[in-house]
Protein backbone atom coordinates (compact mmCIF):
# COMPACT_ATOMS: atom_id res chain seq x y z
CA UNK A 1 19.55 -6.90 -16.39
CA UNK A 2 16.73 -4.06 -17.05
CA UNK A 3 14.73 -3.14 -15.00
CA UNK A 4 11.13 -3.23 -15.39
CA UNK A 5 9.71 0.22 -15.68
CA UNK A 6 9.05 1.58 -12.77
CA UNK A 7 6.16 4.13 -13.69
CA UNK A 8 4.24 1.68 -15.37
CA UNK A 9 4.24 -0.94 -12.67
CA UNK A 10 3.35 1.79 -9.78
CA UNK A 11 0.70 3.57 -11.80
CA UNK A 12 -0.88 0.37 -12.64
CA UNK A 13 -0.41 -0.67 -8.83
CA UNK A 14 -2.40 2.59 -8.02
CA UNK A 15 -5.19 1.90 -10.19
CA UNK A 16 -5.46 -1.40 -8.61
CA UNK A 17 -5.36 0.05 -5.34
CA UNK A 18 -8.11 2.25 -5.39
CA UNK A 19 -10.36 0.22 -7.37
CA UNK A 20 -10.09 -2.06 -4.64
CA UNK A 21 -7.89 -5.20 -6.12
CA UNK A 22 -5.43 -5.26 -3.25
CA UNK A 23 -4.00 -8.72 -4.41
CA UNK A 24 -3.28 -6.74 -8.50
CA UNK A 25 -2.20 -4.00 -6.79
CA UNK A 26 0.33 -6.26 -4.56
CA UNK A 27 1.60 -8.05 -7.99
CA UNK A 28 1.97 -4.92 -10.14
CA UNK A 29 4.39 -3.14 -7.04
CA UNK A 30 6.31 -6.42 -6.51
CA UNK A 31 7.58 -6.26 -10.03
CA UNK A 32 9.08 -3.28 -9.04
CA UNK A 33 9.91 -4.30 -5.57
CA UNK A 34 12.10 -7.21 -6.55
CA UNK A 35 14.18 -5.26 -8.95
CA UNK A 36 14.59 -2.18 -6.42
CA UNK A 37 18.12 -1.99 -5.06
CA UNK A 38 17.95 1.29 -3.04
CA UNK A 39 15.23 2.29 0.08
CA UNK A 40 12.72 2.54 -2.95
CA UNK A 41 12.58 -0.86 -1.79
CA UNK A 42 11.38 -0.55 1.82
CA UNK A 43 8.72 1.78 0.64
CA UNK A 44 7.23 -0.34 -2.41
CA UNK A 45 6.97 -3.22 0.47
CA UNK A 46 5.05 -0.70 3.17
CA UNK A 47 2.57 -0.50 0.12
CA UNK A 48 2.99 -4.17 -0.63
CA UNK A 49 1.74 -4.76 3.13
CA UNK A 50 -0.74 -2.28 3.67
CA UNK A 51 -2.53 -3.55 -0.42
CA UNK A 52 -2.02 -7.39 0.86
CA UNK A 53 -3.71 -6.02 4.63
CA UNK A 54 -6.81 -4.77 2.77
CA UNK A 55 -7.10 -8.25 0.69
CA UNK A 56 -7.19 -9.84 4.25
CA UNK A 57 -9.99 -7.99 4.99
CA UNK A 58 -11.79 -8.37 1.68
CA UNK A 59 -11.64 -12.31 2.57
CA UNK A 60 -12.51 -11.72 5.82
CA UNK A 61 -8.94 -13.08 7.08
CA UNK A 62 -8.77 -10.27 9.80
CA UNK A 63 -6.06 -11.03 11.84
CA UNK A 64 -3.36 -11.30 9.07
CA UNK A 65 -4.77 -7.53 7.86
CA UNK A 66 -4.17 -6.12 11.66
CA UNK A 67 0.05 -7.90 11.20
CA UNK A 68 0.07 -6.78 7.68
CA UNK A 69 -1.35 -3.52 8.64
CA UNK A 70 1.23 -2.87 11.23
CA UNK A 71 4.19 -4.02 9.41
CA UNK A 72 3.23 -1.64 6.41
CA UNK A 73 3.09 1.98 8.28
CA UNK A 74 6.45 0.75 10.15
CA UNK A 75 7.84 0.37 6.58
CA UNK A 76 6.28 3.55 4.93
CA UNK A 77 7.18 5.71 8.14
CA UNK A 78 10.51 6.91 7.75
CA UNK A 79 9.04 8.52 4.03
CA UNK A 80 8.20 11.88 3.30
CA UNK A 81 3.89 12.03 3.15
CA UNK A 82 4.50 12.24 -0.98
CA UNK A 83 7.38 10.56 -1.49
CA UNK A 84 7.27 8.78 -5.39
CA UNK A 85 4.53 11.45 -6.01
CA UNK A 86 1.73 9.88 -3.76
CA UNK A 87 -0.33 11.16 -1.14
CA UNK A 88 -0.95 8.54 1.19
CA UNK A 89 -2.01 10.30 3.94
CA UNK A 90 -5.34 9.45 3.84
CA UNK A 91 -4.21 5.75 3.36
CA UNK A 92 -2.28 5.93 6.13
CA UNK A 93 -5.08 7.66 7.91
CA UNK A 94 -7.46 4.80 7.27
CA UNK A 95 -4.74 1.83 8.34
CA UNK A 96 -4.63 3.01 11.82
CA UNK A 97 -8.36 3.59 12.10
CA UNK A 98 -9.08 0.23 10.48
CA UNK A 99 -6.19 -1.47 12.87
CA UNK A 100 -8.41 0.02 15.79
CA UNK A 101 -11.27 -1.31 14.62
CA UNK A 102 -9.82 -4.69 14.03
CA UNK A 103 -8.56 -4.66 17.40
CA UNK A 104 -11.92 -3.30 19.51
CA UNK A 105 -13.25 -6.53 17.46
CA UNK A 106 -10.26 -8.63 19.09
CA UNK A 107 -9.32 -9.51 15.03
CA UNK A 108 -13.18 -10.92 14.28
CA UNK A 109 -15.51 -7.80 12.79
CA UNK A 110 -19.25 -9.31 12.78
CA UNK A 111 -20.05 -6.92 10.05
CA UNK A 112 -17.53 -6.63 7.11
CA UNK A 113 -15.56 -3.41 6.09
CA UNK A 114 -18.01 -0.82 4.11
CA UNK A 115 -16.89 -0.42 0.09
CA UNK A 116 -16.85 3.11 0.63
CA UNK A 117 -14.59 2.61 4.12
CA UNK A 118 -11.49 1.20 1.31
CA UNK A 119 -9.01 3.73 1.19
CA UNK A 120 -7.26 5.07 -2.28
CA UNK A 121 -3.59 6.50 -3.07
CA UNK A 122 -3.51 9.81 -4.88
CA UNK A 123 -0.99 11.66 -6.94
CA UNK A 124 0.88 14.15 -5.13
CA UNK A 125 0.41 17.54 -6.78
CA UNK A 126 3.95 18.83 -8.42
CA UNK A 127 5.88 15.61 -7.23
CA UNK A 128 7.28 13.36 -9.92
CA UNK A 129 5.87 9.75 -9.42
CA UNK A 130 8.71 7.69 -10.34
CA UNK A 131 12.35 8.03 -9.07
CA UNK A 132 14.97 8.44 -11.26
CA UNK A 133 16.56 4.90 -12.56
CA UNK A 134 19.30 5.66 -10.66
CA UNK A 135 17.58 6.43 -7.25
CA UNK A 136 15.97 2.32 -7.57
């Protein structure tokens, strides 16, 4: 079986990321996600989780984000800050503070999450962004 490739699929997951369509962003990293076969795998769902989190708040569906949220960092945790060439630091950054504020809300916001509050992925300077076929 090939595999789909994997740069395409996580670049395009990126874009969809940051321009804020967390349910394209989900899609374009589970077509990588179901053909992984190494830890790339664990670490394509964290992003999976954290992408689906974000469309929970878009719909106002707040108490899957604060699970989704949660299950995500535990995921993305045990990899480097730039590991497939992306930052996510400040993605990460913005999960827990949004998880707070989901919680001092007990999982109902009044107001919804400010457009410029959405987090985005960046490229990790000098890090290749997709693993070698073998390493997925």
């Amino acid at each position: 079986m090939n595999k789909p490739d994997f740069l395409t699929y996580f670049l395009q997951g990126m874009r969809h990321f940051n321009a804020r369509e967390f349910w394209e962003a989900h899609e374009a990293w589970e077509t990588i996600w179901l053909a992984a076969e190494s830890d790339v795998e664990q670490f394509l769902q964290g992003l999976i989780q954290v992408a689906a989190a974000y469309h929970h708040i878009q719909r106002g569906t707040y108490r899957g984000a604060a699970r989704l949220i949660t299950a995500g960092l535990a995921r993305l945790a045990p990899f480097s800050p730039n590991y497939c060439g992306v930052d996510r630091a400040a993605v990460e950054k913005a999960a827990r503070r949004h998880r707070e504020w989901l919680e001092a809300a007990s999982l109902a916001p009044k107001e919804p999450l400010p457009l410029e509050e959405y987090p985005k992925l960046v490229a990790a300077d000098g890090v290749p962004i997709a693993p070698t076929s073998l390493q997925w």
